[in-house]
Every structure is written in structure tokens, then in C-alpha cells.
N, C-alpha and C. Protein backbone atom coordinates (compact mmCIF):
# COMPACT_ATOMS: atom_id res chain seq x y z
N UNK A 1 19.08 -7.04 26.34
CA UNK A 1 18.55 -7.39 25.03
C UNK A 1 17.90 -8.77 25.11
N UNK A 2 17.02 -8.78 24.74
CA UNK A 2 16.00 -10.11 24.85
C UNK A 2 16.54 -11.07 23.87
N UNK A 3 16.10 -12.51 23.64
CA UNK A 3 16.66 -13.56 23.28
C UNK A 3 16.26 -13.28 21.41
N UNK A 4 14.64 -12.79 21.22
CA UNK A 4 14.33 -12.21 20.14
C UNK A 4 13.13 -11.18 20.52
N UNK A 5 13.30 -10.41 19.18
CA UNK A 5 12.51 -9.52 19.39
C UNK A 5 11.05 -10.01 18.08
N UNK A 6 10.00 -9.77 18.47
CA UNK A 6 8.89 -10.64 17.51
C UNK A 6 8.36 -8.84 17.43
N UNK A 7 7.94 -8.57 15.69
CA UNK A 7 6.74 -7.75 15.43
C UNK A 7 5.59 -8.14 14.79
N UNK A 8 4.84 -8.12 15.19
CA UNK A 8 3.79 -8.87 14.94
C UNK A 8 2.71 -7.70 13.82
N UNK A 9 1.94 -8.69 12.86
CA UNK A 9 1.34 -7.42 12.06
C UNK A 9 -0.45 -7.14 13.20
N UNK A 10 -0.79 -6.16 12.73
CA UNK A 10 -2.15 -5.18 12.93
C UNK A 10 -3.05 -5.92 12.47
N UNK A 11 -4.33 -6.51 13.10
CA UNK A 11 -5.55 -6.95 12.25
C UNK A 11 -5.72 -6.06 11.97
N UNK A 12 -6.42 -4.61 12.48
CA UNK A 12 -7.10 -3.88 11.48
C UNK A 12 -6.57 -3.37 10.66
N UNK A 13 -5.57 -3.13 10.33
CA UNK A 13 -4.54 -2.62 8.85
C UNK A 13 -4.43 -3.68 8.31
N UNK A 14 -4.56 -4.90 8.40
CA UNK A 14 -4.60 -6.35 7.57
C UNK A 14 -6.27 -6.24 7.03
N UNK A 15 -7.64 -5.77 7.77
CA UNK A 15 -8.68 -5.88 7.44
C UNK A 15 -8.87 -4.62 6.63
N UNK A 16 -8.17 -3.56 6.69
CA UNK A 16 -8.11 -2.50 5.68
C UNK A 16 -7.73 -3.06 4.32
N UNK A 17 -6.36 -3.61 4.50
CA UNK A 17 -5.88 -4.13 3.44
C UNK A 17 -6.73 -4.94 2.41
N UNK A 18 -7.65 -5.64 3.35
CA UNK A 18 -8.35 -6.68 2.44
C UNK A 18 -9.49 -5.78 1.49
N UNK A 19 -10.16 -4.90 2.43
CA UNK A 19 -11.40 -4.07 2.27
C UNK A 19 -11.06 -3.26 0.81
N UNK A 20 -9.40 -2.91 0.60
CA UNK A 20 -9.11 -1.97 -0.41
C UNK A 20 -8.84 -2.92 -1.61
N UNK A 21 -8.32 -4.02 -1.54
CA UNK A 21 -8.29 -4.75 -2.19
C UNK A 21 -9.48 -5.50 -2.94
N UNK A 22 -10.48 -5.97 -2.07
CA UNK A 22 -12.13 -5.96 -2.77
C UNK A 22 -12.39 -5.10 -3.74
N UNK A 23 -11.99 -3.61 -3.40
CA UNK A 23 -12.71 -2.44 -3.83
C UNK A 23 -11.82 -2.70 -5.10
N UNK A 24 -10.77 -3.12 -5.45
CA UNK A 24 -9.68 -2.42 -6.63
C UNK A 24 -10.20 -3.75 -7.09
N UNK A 25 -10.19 -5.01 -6.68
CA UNK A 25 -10.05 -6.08 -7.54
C UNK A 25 -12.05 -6.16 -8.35
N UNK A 26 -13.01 -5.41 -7.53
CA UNK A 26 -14.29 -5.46 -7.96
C UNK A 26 -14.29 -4.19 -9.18
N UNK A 27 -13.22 -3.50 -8.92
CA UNK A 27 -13.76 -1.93 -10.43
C UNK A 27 -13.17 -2.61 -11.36
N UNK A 28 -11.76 -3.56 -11.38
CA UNK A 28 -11.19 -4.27 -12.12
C UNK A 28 -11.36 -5.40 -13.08
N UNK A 29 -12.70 -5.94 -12.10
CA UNK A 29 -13.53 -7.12 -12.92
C UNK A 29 -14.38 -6.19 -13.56
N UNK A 30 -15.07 -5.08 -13.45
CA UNK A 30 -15.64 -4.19 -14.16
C UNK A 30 -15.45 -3.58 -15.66
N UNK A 31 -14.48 -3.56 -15.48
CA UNK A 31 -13.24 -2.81 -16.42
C UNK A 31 -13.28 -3.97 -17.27
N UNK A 32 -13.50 -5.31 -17.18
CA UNK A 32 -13.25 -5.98 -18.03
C UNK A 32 -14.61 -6.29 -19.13
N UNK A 33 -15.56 -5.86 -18.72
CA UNK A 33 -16.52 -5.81 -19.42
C UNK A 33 -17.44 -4.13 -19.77
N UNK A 34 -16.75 -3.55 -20.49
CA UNK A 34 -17.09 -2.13 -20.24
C UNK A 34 -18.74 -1.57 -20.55
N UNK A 35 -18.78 -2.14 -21.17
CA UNK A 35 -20.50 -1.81 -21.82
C UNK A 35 -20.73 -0.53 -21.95
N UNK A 36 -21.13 0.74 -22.08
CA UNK A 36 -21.13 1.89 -22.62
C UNK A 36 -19.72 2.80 -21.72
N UNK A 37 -18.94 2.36 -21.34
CA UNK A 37 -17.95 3.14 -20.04
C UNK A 37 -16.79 3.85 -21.47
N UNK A 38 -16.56 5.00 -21.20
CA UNK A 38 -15.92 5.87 -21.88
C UNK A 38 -15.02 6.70 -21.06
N UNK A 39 -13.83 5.90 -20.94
CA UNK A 39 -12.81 6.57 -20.40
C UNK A 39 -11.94 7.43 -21.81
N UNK A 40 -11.66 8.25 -21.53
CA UNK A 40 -11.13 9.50 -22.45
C UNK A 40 -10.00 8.54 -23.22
N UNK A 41 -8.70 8.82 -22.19
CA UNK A 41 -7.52 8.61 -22.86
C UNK A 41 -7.23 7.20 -22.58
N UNK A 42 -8.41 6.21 -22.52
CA UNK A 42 -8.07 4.74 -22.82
C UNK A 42 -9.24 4.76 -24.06
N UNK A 43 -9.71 5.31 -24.27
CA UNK A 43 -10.79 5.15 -25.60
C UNK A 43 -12.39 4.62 -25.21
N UNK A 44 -12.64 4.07 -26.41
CA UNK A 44 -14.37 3.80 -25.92
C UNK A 44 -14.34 2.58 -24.91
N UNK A 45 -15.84 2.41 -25.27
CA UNK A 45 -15.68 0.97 -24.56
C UNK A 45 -15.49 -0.22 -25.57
N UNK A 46 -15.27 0.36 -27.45
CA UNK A 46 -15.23 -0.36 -28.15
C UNK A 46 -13.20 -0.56 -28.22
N UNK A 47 -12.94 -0.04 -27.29
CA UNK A 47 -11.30 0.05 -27.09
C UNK A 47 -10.97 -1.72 -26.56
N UNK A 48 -10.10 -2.31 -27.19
CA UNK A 48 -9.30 -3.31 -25.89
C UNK A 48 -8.55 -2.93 -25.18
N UNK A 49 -8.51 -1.68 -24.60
CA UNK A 49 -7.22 -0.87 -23.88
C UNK A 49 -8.12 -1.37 -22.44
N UNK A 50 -9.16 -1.48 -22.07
CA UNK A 50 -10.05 -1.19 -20.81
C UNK A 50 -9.62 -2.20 -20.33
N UNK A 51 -10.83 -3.45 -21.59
CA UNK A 51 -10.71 -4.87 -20.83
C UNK A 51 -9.03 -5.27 -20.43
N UNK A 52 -8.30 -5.14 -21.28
CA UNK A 52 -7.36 -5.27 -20.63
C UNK A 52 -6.22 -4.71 -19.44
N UNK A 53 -6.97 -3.78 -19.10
CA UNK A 53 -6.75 -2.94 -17.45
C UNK A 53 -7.29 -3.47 -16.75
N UNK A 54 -8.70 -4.25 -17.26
CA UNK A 54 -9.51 -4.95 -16.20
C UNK A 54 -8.42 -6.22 -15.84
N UNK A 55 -8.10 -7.26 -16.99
CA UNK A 55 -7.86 -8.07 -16.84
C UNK A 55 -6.63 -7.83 -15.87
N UNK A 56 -5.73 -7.06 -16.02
CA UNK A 56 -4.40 -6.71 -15.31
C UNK A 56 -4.56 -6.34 -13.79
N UNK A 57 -5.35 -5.36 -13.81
CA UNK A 57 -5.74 -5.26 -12.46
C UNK A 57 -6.53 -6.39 -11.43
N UNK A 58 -7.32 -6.95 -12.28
CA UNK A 58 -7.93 -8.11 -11.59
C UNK A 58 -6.94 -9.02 -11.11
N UNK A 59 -5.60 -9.62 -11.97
CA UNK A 59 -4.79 -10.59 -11.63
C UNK A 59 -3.73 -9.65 -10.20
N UNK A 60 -3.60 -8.48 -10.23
CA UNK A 60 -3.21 -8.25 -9.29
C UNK A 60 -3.40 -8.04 -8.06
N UNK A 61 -4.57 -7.41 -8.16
CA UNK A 61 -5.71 -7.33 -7.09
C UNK A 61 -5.97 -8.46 -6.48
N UNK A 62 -6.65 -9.19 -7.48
CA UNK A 62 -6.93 -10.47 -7.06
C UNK A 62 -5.58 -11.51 -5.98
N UNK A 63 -4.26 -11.37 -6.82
CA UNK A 63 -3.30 -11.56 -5.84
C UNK A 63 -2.65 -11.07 -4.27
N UNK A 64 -3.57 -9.73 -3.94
CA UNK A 64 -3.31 -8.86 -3.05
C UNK A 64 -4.26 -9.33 -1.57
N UNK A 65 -5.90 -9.83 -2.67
CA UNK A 65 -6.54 -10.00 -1.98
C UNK A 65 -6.27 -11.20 -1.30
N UNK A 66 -5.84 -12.24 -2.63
CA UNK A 66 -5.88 -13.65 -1.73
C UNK A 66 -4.35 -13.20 -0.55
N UNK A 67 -3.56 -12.76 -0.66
CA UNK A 67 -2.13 -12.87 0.26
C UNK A 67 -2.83 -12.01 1.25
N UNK A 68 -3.18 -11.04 1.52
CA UNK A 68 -3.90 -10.65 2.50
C UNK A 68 -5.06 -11.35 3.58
N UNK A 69 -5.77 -11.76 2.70
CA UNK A 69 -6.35 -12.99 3.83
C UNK A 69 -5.51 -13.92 4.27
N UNK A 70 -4.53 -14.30 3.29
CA UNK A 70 -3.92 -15.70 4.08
C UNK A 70 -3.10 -14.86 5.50
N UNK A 71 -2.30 -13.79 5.14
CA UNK A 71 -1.43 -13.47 6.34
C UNK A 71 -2.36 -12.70 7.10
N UNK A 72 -3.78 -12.74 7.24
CA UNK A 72 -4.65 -12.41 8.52
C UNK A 72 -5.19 -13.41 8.95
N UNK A 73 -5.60 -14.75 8.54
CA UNK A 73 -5.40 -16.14 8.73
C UNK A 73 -5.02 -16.73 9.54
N UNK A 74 -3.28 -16.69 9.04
CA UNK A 74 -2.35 -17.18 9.32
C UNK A 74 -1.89 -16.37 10.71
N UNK A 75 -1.88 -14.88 11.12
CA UNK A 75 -1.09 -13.89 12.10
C UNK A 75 0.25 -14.31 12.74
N UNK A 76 0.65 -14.42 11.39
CA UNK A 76 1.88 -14.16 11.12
C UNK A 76 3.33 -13.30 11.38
N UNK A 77 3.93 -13.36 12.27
CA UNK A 77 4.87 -11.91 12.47
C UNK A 77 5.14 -11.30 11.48
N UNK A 78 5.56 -9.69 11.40
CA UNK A 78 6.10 -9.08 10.17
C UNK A 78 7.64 -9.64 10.32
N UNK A 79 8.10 -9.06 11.24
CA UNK A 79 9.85 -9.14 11.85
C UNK A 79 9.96 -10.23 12.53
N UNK A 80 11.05 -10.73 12.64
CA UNK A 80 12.04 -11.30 13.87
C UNK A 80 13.19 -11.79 13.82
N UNK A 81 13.56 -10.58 15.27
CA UNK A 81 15.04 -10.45 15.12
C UNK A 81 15.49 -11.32 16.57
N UNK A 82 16.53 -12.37 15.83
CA UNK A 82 17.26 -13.16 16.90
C UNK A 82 18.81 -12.48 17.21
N UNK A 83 19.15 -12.98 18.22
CA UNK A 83 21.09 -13.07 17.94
C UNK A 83 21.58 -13.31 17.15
N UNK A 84 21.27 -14.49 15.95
CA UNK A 84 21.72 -14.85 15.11
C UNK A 84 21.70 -13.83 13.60
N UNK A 85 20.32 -13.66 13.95
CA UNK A 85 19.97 -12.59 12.30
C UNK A 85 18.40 -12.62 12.68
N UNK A 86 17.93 -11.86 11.42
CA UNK A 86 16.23 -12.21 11.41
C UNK A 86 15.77 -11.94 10.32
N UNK A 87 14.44 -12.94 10.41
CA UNK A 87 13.46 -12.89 9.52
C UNK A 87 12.48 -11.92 9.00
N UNK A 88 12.30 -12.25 7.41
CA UNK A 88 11.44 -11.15 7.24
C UNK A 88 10.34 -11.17 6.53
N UNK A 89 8.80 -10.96 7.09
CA UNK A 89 7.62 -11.34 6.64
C UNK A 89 7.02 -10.33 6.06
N UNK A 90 7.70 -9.05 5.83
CA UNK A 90 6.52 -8.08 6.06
C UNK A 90 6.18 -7.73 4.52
N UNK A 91 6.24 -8.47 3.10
CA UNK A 91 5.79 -8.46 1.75
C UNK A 91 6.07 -9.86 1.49
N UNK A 92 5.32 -9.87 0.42
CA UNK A 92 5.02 -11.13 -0.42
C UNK A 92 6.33 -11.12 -1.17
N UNK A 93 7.38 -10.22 -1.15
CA UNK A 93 8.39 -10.67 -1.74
C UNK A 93 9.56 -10.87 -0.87
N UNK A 94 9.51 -10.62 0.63
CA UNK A 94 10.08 -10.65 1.64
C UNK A 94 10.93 -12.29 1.98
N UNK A 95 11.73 -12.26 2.77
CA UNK A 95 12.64 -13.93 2.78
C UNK A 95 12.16 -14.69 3.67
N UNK A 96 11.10 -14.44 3.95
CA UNK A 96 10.36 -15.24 4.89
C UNK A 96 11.19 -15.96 5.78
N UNK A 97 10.89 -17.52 5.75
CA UNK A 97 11.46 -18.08 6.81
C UNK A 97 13.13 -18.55 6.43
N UNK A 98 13.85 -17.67 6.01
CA UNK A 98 14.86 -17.70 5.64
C UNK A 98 15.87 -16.43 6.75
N UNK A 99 16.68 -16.98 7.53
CA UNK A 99 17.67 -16.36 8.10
C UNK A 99 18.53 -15.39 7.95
N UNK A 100 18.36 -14.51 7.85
CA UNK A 100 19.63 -13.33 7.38
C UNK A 100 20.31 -13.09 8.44
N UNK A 101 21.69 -13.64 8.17
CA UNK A 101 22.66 -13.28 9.41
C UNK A 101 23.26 -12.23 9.93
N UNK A 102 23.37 -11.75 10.99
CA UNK A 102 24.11 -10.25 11.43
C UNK A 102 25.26 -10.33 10.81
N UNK A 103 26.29 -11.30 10.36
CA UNK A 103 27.14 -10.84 10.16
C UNK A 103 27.67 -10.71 8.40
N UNK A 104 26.52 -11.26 7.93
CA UNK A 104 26.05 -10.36 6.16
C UNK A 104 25.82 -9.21 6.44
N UNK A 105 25.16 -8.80 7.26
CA UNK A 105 24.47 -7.22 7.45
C UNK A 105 25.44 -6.40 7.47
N UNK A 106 25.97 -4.92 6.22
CA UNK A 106 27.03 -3.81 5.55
C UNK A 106 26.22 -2.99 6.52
N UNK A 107 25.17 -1.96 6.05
CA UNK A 107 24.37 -1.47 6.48
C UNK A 107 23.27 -1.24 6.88
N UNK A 108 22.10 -0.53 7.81
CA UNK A 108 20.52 -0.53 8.01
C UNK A 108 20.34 0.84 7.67
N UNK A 109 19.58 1.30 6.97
CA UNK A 109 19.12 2.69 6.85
C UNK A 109 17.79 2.84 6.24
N UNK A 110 17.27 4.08 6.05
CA UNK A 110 15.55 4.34 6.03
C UNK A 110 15.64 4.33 4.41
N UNK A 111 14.82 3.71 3.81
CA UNK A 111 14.27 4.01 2.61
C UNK A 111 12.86 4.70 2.14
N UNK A 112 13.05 5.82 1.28
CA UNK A 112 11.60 5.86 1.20
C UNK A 112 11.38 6.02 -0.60
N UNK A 113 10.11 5.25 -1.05
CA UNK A 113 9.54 5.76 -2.00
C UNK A 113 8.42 6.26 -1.96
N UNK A 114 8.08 7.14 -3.25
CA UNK A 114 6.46 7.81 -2.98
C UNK A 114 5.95 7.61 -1.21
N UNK A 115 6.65 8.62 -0.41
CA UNK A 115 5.84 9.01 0.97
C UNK A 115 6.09 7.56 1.60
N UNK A 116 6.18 6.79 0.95
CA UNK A 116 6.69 5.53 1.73
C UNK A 116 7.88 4.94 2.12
N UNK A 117 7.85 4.95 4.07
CA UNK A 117 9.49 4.49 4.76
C UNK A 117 9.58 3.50 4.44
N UNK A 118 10.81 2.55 4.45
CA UNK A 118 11.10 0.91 4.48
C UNK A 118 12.48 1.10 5.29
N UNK A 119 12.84 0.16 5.47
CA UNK A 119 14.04 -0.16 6.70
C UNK A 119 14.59 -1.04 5.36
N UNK A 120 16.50 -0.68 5.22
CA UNK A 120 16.23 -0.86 4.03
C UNK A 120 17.83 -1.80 4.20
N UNK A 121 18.60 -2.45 4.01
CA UNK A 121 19.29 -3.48 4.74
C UNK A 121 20.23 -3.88 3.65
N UNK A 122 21.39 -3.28 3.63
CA UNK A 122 22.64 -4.25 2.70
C UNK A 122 23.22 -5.21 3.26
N UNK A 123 23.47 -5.96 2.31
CA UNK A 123 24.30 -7.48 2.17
C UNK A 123 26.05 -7.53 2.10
N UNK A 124 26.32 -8.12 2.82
CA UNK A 124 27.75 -8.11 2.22
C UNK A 124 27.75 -8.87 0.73
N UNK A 125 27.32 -9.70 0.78
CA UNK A 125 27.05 -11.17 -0.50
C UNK A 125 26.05 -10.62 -1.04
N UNK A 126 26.34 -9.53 -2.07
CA UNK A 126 24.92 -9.43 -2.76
C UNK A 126 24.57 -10.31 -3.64
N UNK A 127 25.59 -10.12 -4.62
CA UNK A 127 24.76 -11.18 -5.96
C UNK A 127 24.79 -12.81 -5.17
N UNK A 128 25.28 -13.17 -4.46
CA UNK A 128 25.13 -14.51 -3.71
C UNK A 128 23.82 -14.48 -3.43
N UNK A 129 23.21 -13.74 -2.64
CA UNK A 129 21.89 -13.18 -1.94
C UNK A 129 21.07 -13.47 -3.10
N UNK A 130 20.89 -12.28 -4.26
CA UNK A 130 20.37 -12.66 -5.23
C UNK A 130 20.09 -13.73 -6.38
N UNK A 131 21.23 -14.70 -6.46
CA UNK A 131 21.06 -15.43 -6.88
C UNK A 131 20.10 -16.23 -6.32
N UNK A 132 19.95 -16.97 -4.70
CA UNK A 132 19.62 -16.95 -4.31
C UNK A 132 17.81 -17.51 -4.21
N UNK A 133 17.52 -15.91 -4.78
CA UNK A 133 16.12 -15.99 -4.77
C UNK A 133 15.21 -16.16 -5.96
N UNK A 134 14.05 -16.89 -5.40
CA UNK A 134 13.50 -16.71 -7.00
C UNK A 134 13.45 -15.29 -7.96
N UNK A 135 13.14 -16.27 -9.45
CA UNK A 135 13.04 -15.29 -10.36
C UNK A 135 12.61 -14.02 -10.38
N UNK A 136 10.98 -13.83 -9.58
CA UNK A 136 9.79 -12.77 -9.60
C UNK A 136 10.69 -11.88 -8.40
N UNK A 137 11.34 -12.55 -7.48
CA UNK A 137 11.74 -11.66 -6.57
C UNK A 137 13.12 -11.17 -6.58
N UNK A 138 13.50 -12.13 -7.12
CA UNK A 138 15.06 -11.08 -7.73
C UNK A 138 14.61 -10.21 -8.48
N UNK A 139 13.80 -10.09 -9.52
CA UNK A 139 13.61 -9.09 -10.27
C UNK A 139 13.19 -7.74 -9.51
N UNK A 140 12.31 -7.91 -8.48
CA UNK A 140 11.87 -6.95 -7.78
C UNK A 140 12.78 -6.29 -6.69
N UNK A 141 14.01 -7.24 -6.72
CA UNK A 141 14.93 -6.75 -5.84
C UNK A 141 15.85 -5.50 -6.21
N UNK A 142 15.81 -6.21 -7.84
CA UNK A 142 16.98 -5.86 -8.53
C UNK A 142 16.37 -4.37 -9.28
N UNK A 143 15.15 -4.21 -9.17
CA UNK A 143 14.02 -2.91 -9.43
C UNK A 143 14.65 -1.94 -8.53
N UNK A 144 14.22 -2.64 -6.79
CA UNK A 144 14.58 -1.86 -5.47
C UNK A 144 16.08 -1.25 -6.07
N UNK A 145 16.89 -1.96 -6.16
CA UNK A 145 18.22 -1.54 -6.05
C UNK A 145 18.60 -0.52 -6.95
N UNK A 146 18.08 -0.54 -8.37
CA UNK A 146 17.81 0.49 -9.24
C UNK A 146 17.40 1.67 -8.85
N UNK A 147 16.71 1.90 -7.92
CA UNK A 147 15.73 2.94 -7.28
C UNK A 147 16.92 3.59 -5.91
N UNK A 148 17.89 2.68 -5.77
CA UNK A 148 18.98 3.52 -5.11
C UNK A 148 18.49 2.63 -3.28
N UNK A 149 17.76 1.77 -3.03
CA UNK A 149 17.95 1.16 -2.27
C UNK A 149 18.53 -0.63 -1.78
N UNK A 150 18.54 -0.66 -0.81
CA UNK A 150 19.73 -2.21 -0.78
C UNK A 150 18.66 -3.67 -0.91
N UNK A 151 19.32 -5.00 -0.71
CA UNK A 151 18.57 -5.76 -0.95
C UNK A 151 17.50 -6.43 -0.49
N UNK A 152 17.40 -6.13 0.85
CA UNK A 152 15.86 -5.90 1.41
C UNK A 152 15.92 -5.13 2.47
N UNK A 153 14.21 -5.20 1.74
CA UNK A 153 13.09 -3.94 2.29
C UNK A 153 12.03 -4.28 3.40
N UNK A 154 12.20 -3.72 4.30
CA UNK A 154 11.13 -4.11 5.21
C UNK A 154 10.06 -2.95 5.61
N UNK A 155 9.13 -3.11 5.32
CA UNK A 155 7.90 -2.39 5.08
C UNK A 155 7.69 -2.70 6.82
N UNK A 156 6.98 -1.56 7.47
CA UNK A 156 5.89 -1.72 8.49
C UNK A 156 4.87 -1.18 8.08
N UNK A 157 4.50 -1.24 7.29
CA UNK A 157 2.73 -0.72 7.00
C UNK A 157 1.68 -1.52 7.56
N UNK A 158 2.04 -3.06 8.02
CA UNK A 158 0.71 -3.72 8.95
C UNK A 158 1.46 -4.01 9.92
N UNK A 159 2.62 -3.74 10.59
CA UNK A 159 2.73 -3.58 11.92
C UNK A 159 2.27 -3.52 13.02
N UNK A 160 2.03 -3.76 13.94
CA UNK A 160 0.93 -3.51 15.66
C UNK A 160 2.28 -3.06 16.67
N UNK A 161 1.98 -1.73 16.93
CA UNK A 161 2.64 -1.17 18.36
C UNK A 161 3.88 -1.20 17.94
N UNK A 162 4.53 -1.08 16.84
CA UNK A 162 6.11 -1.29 16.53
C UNK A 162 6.44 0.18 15.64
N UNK A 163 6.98 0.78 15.70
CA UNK A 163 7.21 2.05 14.52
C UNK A 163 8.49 1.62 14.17
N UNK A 164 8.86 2.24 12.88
CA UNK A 164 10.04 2.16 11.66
C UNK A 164 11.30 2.16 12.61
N UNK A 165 10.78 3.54 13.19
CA UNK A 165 12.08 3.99 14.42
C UNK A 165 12.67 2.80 15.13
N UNK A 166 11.68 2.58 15.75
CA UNK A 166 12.08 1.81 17.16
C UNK A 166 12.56 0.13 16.37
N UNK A 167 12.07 -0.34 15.13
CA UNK A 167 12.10 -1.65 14.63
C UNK A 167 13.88 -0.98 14.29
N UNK A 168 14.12 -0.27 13.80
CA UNK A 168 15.69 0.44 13.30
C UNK A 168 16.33 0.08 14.69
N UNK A 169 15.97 0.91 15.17
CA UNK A 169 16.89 0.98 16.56
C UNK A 169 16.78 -0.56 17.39
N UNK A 170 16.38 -1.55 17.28
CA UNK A 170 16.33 -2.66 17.62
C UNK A 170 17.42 -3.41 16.67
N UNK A 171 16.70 -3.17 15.42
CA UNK A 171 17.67 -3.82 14.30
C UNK A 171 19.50 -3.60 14.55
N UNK A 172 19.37 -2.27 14.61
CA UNK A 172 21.03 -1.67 14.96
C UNK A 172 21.62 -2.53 16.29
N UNK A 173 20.71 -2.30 17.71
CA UNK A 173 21.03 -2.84 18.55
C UNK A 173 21.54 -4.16 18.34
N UNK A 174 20.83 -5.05 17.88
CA UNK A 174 21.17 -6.51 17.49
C UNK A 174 22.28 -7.17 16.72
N UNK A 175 22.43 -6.08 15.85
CA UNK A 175 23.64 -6.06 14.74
C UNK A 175 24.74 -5.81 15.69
N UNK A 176 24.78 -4.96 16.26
CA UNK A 176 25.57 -4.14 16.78
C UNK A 176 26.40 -5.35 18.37
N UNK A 177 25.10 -6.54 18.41
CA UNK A 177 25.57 -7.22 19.67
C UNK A 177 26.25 -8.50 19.12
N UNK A 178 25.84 -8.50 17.79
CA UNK A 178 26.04 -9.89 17.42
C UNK A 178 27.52 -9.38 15.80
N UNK A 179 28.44 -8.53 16.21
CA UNK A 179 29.71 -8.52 15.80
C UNK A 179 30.73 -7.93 16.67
């Protein structure tokens, strides 16, 4: 077992990322000025239901886009797993450069929502954990956990050369050396 294991993310699934994000955050600034656009079940364009899809989508989009350039920028690892514990980069709501120790780690198992895996990681110290973190991301934690998964989620969707599998079976390995 190596000293750490580094996963590093994908430029081109980081340059996808950005490309889809243009596309959602440009129909979104659209949306905010409708001028004859007649969506059915949001109403005319004399509706404020639109502009304000525009506006919503734009602030999110717009947030997707800027964090996406920075972590293709930046090339950034998603993972890394030490002896000690590891880090986790792979969302904007992720613990970044914050340590999670093997020996907090209850369980590792697969999560999925809508068609989507995550590697999905209990705490012994949950509400410690949670307290913890900021506001926006406890909330989103505390969403996850509602949804029947643990307190973090590790996405490989911009991953390079690493699959869910093999990041699991590393993860286990490590846990597994370091109790």
C-alpha cells in the first residue's frame, strides 16, 4: 500500500463541464428577458414566472461555471487517501483540505441518486462532523442524509483513470490498514 493514493480530476470532463455550463447559464440570461417567448405552463412572456427562472438559473449556473474553471485552473485532485484519513475535493460542497480520519470512518458504501454513483462514507461523530461545517453545506448534507445516504459524498464524475470501484476498494483497503 503506497504512502497515499492521489485521484486526480479529467480535463476533458472539467472542459465538458464548463461547455454545459455556458450553455445553461446563456438560455438562463435569456429567460430573463423574455420578449415574445411563451412557455405554456410558466405563462406568457408577460408572466414574472420566466424572468425569474432566468434569474435563478443564471445565479446557479453562473456559480457552476465560475467553480468549474477555477478547479480546471487550479488541477486540483478529486481524492486523497493517506494512512491517516483523506481528503475530499470532488464538489463544491466537499471538505476539502480538511482531514477525515480512518478511525471516524463506521462505514464506505455506493450511493446512488437519479443514475448517479457516489462513494458514500459514515462518521462515527456525526452531528460533531456537522456542526462542524458551514451553514450551505450542512444543509446539503443534512438533504444527503434525508435521501438515506451518510455524511459525505464523493462523486467521481471528473475523475481521470480512477473508477468508483477501484477508488472503494482503495478506500476499504486504507481503512482497513489504518485500524
Amino acid at each position: 500500500m503506497k504512502e497515499e493514493f492521489v485521484v486526480y480530476q479529467s480535463k476533458g470532463k472539467q472542459l465538458l463541464l464548463i461547455f454545459l455550463s455556458v450553455i445553461m447559464t446563456g438560455v438562463s440570461v435569456f429567460l430573463i428577458f423574455p420578449q415574445d417567448l411563451d412557455v405554456g405552463f410558466l405563462g406568457g412572456s408577460g408572466s414574472f414566472l420566466i424572468p425569474l427562472v432566468g434569474i435563478i438559473g443564471t445565479i446557479f449556473f453562473g456559480f457552476c461555471l465560475s467553480y468549474s474553471i477555477k478547479l480546471l485552473l487550479l488541477g486540483k485532485p478529486v481524492v486523497i487517501l493517506t494512512k491517516e484519513g483523506f481528503y475530499d475535493y470532488s464538489s463544491a460542497l466537499a471538505t476539502k483540505d480538511r482531514l477525515i480520519p480512518w478511525k471516524d470512518v463506521t462505514d464506505i458504501g455506493v450511493f446512488n441518486v437519479s443514475g448517479q454513483n457516489f462513494i458514500s462514507i459514515r462518521l462515527e461523530n456525526r452531528e460533531e462532523f456537522l456542526a462542524s461545517l458551514s451553514t450551505i453545506t450542512r444543509k446539503a448534507a443534512q438533504a444527503n442524509l434525508k435521501l438515506g445516504s451518510y455524511e459525505i459524498n464523493i462523486t467521481m464524475q471528473s475523475a481521470k483513470n480512477v473508477s468508483l470501484e477501484e477508488l472503494l476498494m482503495h478506500m476499504a483497503e486504507y481503512c482497513d490498514a489504518a485500524k
